[in-house]
C-alpha atoms as a PDB file:
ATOM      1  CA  UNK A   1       0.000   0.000   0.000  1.00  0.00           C
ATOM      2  CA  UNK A   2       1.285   3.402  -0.527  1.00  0.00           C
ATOM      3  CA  UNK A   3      -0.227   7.329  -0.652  1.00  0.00           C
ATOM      4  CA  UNK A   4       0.774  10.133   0.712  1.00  0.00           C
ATOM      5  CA  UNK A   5      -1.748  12.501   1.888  1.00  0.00           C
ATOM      6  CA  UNK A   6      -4.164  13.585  -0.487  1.00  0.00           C
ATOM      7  CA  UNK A   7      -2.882  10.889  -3.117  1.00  0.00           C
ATOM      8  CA  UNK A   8      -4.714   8.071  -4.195  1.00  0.00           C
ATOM      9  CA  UNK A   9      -4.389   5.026  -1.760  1.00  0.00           C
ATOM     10  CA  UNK A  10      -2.638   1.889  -3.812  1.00  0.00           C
ATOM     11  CA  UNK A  11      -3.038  -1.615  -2.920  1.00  0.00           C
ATOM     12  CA  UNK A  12      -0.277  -4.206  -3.358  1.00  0.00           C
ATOM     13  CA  UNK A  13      -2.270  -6.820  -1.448  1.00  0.00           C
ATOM     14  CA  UNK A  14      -5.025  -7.390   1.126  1.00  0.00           C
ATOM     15  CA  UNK A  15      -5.329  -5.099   4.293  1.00  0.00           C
ATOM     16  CA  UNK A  16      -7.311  -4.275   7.128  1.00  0.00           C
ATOM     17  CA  UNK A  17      -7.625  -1.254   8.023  1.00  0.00           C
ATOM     18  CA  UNK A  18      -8.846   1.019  11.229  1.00  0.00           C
ATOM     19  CA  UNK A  19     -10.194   4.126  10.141  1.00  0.00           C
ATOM     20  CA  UNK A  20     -13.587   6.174   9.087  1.00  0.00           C
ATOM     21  CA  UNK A  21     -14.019   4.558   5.853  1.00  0.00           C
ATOM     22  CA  UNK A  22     -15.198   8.265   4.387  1.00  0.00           C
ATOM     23  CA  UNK A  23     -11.793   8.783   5.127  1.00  0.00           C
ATOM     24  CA  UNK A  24     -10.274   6.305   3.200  1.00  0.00           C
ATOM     25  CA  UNK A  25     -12.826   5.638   0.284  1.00  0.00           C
ATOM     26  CA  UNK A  26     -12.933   8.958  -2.064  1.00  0.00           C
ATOM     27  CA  UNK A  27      -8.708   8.345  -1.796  1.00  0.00           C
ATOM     28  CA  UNK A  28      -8.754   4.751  -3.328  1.00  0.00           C
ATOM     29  CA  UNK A  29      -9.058   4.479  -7.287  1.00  0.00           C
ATOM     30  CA  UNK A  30     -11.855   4.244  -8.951  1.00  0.00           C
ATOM     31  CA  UNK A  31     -12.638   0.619 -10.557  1.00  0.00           C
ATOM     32  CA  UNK A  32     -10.726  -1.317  -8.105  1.00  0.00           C
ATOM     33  CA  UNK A  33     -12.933  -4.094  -6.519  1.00  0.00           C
ATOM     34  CA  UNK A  34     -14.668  -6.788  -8.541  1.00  0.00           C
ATOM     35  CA  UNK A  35     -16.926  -7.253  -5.430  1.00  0.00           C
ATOM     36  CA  UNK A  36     -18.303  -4.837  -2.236  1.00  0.00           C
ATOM     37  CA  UNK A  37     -20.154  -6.285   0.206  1.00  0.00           C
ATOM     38  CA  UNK A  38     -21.344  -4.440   3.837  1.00  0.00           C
ATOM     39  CA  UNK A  39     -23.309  -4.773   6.457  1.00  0.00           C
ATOM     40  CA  UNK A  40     -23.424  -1.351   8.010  1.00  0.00           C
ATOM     41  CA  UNK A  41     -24.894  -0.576  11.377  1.00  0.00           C
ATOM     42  CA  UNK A  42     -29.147  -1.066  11.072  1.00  0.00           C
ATOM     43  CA  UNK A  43     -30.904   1.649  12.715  1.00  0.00           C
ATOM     44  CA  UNK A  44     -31.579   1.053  16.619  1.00  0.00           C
ATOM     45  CA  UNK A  45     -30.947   3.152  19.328  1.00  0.00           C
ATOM     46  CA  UNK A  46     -32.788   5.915  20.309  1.00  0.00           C
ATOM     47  CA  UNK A  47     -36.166   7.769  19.226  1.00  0.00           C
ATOM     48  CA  UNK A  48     -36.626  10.264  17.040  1.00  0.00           C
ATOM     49  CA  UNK A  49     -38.803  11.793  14.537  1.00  0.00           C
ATOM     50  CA  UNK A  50     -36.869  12.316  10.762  1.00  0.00           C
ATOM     51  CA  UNK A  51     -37.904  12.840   6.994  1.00  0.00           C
ATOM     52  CA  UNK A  52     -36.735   9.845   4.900  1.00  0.00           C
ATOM     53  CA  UNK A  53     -35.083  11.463   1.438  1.00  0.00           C
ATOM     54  CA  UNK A  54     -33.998  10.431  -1.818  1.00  0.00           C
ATOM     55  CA  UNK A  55     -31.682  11.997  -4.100  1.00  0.00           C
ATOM     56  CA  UNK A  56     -31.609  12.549  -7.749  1.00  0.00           C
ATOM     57  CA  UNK A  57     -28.691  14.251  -9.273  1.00  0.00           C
ATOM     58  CA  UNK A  58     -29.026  17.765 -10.896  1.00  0.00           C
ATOM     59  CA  UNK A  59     -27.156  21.085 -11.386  1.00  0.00           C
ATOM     60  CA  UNK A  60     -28.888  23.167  -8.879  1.00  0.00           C
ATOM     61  CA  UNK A  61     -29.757  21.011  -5.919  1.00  0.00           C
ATOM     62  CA  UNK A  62     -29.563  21.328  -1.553  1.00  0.00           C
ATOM     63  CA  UNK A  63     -26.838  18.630  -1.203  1.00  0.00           C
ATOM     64  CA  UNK A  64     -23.705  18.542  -1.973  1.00  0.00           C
ATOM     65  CA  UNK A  65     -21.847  15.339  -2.513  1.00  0.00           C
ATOM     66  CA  UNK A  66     -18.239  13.617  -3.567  1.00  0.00           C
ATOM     67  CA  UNK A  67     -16.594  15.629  -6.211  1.00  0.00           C
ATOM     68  CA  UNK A  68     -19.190  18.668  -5.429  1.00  0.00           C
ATOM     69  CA  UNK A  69     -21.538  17.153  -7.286  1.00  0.00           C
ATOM     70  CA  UNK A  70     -24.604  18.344  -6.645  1.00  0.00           C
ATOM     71  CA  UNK A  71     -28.214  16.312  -5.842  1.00  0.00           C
ATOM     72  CA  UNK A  72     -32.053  17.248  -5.400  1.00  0.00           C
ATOM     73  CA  UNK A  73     -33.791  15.398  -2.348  1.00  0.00           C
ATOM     74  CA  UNK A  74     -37.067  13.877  -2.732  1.00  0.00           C
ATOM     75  CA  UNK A  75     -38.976  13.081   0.395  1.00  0.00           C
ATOM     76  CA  UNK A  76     -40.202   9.886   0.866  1.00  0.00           C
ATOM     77  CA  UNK A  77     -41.601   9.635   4.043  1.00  0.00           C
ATOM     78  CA  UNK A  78     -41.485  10.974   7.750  1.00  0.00           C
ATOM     79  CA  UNK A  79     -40.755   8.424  10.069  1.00  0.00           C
ATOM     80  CA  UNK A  80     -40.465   8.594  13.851  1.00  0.00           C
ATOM     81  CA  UNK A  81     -38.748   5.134  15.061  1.00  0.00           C
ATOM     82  CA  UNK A  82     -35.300   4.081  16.492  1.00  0.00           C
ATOM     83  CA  UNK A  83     -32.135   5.658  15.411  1.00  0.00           C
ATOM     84  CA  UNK A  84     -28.469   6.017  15.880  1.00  0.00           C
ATOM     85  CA  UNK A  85     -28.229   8.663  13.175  1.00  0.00           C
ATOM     86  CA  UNK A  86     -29.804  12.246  12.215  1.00  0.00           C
ATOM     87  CA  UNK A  87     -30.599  10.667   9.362  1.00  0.00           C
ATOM     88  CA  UNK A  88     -29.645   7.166   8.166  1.00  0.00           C
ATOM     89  CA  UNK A  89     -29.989   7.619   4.649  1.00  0.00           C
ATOM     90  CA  UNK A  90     -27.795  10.299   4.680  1.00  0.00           C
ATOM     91  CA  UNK A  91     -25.314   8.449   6.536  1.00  0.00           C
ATOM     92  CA  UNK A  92     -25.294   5.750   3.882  1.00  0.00           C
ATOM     93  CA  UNK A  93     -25.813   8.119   0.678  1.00  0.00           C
ATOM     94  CA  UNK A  94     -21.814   9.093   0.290  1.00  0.00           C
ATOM     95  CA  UNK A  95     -20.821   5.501   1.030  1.00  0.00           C
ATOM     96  CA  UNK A  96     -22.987   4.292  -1.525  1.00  0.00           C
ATOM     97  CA  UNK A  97     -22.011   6.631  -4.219  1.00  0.00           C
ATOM     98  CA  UNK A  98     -18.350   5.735  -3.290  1.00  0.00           C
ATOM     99  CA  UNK A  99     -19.422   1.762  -3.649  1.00  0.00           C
ATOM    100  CA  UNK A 100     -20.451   2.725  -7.214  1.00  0.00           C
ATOM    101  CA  UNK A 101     -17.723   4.579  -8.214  1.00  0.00           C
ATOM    102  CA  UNK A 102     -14.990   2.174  -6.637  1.00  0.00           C
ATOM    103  CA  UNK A 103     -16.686  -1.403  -8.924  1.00  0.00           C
ATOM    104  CA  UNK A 104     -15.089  -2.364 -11.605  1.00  0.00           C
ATOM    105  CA  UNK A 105     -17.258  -2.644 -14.797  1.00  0.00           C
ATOM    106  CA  UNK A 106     -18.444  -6.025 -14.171  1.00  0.00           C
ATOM    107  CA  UNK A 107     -18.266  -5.711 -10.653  1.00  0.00           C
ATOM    108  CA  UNK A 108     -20.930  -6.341  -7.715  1.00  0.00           C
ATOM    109  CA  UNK A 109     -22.684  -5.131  -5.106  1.00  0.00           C
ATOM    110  CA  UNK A 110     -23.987  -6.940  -2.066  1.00  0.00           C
ATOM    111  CA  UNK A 111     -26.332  -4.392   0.571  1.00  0.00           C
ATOM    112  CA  UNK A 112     -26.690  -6.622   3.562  1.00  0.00           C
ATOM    113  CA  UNK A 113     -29.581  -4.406   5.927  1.00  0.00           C
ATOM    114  CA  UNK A 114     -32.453  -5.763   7.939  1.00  0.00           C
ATOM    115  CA  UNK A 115     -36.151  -5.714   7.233  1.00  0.00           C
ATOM    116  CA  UNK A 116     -36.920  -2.365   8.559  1.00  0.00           C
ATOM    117  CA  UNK A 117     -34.621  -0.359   6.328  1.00  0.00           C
ATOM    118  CA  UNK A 118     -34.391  -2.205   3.199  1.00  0.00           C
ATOM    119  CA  UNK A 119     -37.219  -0.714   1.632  1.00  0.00           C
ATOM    120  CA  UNK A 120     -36.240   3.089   2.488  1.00  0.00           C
ATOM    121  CA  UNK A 121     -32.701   1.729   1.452  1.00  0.00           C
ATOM    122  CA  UNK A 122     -33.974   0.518  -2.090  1.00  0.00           C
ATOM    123  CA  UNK A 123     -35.086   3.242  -3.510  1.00  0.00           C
ATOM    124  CA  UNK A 124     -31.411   5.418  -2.371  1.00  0.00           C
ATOM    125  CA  UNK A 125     -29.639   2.580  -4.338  1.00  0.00           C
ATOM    126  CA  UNK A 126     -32.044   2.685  -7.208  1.00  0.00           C
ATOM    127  CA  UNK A 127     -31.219   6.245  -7.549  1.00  0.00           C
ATOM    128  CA  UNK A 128     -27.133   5.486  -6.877  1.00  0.00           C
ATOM    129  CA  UNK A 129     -26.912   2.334  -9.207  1.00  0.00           C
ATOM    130  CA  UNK A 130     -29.716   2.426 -11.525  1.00  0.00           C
ATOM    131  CA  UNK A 131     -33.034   0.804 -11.578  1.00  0.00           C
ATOM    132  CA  UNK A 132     -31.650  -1.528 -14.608  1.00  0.00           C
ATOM    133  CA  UNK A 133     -28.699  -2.507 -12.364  1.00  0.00           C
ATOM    134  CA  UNK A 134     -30.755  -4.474  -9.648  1.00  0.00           C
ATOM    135  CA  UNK A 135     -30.367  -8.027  -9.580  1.00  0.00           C
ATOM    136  CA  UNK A 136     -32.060  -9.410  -6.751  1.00  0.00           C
ATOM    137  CA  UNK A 137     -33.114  -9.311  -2.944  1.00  0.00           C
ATOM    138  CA  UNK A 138     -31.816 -12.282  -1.752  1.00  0.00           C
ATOM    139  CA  UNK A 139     -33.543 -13.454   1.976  1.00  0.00           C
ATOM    140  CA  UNK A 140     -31.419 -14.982   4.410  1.00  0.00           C
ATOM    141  CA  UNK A 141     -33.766 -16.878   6.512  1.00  0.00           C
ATOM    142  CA  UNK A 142     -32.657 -18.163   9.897  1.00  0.00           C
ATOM    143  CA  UNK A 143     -34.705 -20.368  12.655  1.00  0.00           C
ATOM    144  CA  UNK A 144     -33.088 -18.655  15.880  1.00  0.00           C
ATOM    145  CA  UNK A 145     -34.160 -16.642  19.040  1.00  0.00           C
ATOM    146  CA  UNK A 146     -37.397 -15.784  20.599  1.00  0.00           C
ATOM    147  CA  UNK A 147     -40.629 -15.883  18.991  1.00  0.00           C
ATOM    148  CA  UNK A 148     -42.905 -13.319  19.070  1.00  0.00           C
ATOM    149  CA  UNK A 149     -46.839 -14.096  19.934  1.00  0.00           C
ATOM    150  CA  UNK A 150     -48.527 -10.852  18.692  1.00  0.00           C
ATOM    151  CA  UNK A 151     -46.935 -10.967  14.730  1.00  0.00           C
ATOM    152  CA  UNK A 152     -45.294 -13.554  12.544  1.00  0.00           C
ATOM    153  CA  UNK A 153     -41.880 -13.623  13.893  1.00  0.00           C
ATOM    154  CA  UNK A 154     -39.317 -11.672  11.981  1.00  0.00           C
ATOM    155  CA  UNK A 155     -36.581 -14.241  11.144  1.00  0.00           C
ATOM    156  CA  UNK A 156     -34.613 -12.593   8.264  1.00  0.00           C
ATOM    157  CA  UNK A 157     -32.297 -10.479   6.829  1.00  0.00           C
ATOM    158  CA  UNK A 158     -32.677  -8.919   3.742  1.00  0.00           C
ATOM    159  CA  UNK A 159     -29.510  -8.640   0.765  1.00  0.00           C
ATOM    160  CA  UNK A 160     -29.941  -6.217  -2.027  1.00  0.00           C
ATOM    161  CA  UNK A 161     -27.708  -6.526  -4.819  1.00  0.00           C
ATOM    162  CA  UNK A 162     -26.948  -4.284  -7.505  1.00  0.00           C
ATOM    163  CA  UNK A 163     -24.382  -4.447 -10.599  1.00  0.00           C
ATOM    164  CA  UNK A 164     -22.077  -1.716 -12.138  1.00  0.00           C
ATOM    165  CA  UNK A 165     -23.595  -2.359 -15.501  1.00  0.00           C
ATOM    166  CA  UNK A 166     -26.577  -4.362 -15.995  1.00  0.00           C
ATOM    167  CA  UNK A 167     -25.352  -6.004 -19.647  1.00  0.00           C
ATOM    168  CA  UNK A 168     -21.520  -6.861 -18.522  1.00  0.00           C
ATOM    169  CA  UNK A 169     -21.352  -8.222 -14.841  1.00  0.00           C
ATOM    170  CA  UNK A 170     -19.863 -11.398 -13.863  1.00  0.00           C
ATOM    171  CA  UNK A 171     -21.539 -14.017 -12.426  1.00  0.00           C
ATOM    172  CA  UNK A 172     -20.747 -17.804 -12.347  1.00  0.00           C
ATOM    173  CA  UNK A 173     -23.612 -19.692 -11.110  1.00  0.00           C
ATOM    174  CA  UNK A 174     -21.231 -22.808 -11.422  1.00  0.00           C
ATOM    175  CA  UNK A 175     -19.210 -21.931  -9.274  1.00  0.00           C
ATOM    176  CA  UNK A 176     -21.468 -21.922  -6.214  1.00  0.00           C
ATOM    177  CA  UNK A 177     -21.558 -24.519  -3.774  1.00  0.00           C
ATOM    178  CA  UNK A 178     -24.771 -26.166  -4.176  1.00  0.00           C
ATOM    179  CA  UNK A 179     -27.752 -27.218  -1.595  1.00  0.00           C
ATOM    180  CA  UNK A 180     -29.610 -30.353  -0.922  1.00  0.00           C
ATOM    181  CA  UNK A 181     -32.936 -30.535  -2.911  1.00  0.00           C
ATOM    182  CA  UNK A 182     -35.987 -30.322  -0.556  1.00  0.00           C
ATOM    183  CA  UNK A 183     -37.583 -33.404  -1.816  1.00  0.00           C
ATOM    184  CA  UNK A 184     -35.006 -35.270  -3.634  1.00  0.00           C
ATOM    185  CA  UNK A 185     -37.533 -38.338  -4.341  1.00  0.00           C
ATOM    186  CA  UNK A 186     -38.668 -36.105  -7.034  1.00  0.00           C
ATOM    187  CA  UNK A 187     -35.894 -35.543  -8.496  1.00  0.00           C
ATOM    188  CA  UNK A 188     -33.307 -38.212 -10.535  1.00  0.00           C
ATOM    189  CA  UNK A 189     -30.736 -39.962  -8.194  1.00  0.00           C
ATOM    190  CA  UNK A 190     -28.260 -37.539  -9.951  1.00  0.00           C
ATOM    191  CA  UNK A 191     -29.777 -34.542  -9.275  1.00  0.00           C
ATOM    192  CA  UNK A 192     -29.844 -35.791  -5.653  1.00  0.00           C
ATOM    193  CA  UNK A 193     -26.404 -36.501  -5.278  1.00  0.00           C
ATOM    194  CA  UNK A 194     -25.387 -33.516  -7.075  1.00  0.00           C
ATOM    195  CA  UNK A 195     -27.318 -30.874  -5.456  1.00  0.00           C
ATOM    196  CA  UNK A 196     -29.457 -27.892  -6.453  1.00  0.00           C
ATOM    197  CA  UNK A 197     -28.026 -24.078  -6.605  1.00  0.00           C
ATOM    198  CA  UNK A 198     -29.701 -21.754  -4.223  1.00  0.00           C
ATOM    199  CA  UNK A 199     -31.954 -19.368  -5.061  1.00  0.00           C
ATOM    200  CA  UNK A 200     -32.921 -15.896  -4.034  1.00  0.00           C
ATOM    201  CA  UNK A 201     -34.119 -17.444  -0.603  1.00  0.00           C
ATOM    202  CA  UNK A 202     -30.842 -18.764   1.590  1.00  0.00           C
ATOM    203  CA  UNK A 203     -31.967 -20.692   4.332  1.00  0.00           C
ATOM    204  CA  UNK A 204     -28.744 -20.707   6.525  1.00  0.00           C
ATOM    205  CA  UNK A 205     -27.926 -20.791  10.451  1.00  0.00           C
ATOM    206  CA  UNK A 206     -26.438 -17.958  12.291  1.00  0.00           C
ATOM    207  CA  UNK A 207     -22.913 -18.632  13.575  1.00  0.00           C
ATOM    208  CA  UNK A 208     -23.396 -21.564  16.443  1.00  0.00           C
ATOM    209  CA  UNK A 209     -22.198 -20.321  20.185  1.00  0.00           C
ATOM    210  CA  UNK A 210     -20.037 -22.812  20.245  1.00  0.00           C
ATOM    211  CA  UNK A 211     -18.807 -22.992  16.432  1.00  0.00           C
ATOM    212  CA  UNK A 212     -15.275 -22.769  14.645  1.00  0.00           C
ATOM    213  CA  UNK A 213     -16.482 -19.475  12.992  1.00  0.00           C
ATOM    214  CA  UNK A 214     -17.303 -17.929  16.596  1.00  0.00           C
ATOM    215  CA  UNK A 215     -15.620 -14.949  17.529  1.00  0.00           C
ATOM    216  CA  UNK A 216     -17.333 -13.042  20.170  1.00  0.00           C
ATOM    217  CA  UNK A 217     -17.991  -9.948  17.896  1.00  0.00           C
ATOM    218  CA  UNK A 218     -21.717  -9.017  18.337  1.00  0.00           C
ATOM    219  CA  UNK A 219     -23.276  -9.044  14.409  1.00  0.00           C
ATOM    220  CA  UNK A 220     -21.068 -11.584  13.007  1.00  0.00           C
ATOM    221  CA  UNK A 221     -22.348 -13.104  10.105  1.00  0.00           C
ATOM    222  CA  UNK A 222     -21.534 -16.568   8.664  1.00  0.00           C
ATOM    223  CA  UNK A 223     -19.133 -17.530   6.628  1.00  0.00           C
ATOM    224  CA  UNK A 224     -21.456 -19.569   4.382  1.00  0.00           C
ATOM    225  CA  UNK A 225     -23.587 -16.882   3.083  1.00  0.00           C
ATOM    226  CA  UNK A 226     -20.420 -14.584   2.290  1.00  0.00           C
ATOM    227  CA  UNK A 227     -19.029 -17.554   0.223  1.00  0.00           C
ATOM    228  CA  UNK A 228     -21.671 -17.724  -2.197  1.00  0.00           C
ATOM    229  CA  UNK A 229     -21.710 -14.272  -2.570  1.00  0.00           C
ATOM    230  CA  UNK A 230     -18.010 -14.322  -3.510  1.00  0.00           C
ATOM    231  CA  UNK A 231     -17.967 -17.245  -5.315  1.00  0.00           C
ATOM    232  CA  UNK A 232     -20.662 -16.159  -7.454  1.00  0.00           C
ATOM    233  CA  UNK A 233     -19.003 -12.472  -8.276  1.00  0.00           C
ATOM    234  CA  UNK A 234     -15.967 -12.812  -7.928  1.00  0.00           C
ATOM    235  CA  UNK A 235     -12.725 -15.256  -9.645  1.00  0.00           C
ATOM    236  CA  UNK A 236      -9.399 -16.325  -7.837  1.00  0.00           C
ATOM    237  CA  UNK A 237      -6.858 -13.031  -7.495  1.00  0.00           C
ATOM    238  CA  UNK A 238     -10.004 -10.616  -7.907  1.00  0.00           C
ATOM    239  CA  UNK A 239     -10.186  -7.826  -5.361  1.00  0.00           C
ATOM    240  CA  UNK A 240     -13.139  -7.564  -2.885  1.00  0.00           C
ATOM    241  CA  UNK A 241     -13.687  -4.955  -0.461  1.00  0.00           C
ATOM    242  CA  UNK A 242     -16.048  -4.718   3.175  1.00  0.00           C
ATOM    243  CA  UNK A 243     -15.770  -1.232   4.695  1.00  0.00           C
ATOM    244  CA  UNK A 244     -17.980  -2.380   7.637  1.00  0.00           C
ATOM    245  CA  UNK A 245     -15.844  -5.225   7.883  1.00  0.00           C
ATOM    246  CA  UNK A 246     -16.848  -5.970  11.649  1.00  0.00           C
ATOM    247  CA  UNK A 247     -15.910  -9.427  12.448  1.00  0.00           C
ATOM    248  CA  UNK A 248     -14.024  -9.893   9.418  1.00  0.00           C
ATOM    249  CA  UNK A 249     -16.223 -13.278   7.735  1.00  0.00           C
ATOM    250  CA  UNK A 250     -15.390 -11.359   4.193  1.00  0.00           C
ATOM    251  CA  UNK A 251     -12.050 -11.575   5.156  1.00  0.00           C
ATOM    252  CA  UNK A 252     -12.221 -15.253   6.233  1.00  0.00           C
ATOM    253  CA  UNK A 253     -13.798 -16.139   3.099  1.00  0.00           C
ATOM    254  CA  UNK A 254     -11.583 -14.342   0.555  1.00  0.00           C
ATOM    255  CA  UNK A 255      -8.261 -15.635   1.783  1.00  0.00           C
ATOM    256  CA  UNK A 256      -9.864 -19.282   2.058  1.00  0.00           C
ATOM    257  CA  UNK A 257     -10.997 -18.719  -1.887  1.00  0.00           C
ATOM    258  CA  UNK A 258      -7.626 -17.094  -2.839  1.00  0.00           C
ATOM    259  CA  UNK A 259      -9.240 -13.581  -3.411  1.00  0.00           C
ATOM    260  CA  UNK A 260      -7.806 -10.170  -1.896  1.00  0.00           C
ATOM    261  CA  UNK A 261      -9.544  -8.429   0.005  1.00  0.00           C
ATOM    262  CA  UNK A 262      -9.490  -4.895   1.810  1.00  0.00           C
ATOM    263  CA  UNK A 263     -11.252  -4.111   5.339  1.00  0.00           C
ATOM    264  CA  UNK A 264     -12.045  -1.092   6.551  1.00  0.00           C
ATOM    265  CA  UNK A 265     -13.527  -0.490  10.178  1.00  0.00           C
ATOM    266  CA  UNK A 266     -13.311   1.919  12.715  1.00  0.00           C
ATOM    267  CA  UNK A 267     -13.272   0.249  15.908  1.00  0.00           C
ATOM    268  CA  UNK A 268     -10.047  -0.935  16.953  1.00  0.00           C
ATOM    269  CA  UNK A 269     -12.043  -4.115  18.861  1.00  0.00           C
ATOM    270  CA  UNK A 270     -13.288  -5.214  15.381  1.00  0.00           C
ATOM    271  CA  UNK A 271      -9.452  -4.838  13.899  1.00  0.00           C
ATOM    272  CA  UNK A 272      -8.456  -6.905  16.645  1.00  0.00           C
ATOM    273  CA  UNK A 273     -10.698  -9.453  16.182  1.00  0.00           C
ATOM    274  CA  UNK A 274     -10.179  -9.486  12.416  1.00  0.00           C
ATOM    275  CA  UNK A 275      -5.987  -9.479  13.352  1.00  0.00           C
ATOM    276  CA  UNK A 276      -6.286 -13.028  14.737  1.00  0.00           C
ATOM    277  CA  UNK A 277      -9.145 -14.147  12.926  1.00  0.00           C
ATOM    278  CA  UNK A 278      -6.818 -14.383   9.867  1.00  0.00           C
ATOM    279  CA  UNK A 279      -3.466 -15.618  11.265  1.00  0.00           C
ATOM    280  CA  UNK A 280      -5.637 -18.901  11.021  1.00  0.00           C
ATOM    281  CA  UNK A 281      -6.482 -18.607   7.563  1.00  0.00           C
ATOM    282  CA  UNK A 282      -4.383 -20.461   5.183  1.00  0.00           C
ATOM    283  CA  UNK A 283      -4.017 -18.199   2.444  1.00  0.00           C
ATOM    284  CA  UNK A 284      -3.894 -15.002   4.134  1.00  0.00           C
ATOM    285  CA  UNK A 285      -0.665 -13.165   4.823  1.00  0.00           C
ATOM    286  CA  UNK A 286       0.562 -12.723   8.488  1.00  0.00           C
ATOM    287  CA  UNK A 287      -0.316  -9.775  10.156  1.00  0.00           C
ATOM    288  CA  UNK A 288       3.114  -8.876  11.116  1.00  0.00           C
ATOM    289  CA  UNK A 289       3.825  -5.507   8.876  1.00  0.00           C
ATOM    290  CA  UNK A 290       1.973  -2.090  10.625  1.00  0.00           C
ATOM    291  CA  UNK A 291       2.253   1.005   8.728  1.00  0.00           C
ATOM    292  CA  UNK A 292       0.949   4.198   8.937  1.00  0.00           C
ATOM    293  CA  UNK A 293      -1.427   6.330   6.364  1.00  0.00           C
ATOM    294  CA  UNK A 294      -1.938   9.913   6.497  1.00  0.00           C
ATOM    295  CA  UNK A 295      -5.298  10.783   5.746  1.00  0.00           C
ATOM    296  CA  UNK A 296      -6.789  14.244   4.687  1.00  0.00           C
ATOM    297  CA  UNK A 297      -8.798  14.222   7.917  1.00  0.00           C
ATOM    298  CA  UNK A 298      -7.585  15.041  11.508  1.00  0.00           C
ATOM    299  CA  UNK A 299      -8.390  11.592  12.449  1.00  0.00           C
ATOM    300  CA  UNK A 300      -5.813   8.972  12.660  1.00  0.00           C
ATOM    301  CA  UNK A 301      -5.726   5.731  10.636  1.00  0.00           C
ATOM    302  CA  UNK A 302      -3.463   2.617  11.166  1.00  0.00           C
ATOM    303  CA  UNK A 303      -3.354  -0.189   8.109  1.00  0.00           C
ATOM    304  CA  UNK A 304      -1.882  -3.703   8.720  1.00  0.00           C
ATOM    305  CA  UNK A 305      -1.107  -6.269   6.452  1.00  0.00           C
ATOM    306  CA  UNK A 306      -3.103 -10.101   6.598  1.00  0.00           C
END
């Protein structure tokens, strides 16, 4: 990796990284990752009334974004529930554009966000990516916790996934590991043993308490619904970036499938984590070179090698 400040950000292999990703982002080149992925903090904490807005780009608008570029909000709604930010969407909005800007041409975008948001989070990525460059809502479906007894329980994420162009993005269907069939008798002893590939609904545990995968880090997600995503998007030696990285399962998976990969978080527990998380990985580097980037921002930012 090398940049000084207010240069471009190079990367000679995979990294994690502890800083704002805002400040790191709009400093990498654009066209660098075959495949994003994040899972960025869903809206809890406390309550508060806000208008929900979308943007739409023109030359006279009342936002400014990356580059000065400058957008038109359209309210959607006004919402009073629980939130950690003024306004979500606005938190999101910049990273989003960066996503975009940051795919390569054939590259990928996986939107991991929970029921609550994903439909106020839609329509910002419609505007960001294009309505033509949607390719699916995947459901992760899970059997875990309590059960409510006043609704049907909620017992699902939700995975929006958008392309950089909607005629030229990769995908190998192939290349995915493949699921038992849910009635096999009905299918040809073959098919059985072979398997079926997944669709748009994933039916998939959450990391067991007491599993291999486990590492303490509250929102950890498992390993098996990151692989498909990568090995689906992405080929051996392409890039792949999570600037939420959290626990670090994108990590995990792209060393174990020979991809690189660059993290991005802010907290140094989650850098930690991710630190020794992949000194057991057997394709990923050891974290054993620190160096120091100098971003535009005040705010300091410390990179390490995996």
């Amino acid at each position: 990796m090398s940049g000084g400040p207010g240069e471009d950000l190079l990367l000679d292999d995979s990294a994690v990284w502890l800083a704002d990703n805002m400040d790191v982002l709009p400093r990498l080149p654009a066209s660098t990752f075959q495949m994003i992925y994040i899972d960025p903090p869903f809206n809890t904490g406390k309550v508060q009334a806000r208008k929900t807005l979308a943007t739409v780009s023109g030359d006279v608008g009342d936002r400014t974004g990356f580059g000065g570029r400058r957008y038109k909000t359209r309210l959607l709604a006004e919402s009073s529930y629980r939130d950690t930010f003024d306004d979500y969407l606005a938190f999101l909005e910049p990273r989003l554009r960066e996503a975009s800007r940051l795919l390569t041409s054939t590259g990928t975008f996986y939107f991991h966000i929970d029921f609550r948001e994903a439909h106020y989070c839609k329509l910002l990525l419609d505007e960001i990516f294009g309505r033509e460059c949607f390719l699916n809502e995947i459901i992760w479906a899970y059997d875990y916790g309590a059960r409510s007894k006043s609704r049907w329980p909620a017992k699902h994420d939700t995975i929006l996934v958008y392309v950089k162009s909607s005629d030229a993005y990769y995908y190998d269907a192939e290349a995915v590991d493949r699921e038992p069939y849910m009635a096999p008798g009905l299918v040809t002893a073959e098919k059985a043993v072979k398997g079926k590939l997944p669709t748009d609904v994933w039916w998939h545990t959450i990391v067991p308490t007491n599993g291999r995968e486990k590492t303490g880090y509250p929102t950890q997600k498992p390993e098996g619904i990151i692989r498909r995503m990568v090995q689906a998007s992405t080929k051996p030696g392409d890039w792949c970036l999570d600037f939420f990285a959290g626990s670090g399962t994108m990590g995990a998976v792209a060393a174990a499938l020979e991809r690189r990969c660059l993290l991005i978080d802010s907290n140094p527990a989650a850098v930690d984590v991710i630190r020794s998380r992949l000194d057991g990985i057997e394709h990923a580097q050891p974290a054993s070179k620190d160096m120091e980037i100098q971003p535009d921002s005040p705010s300091e930012m410390a990179a390490s090698l995996f």
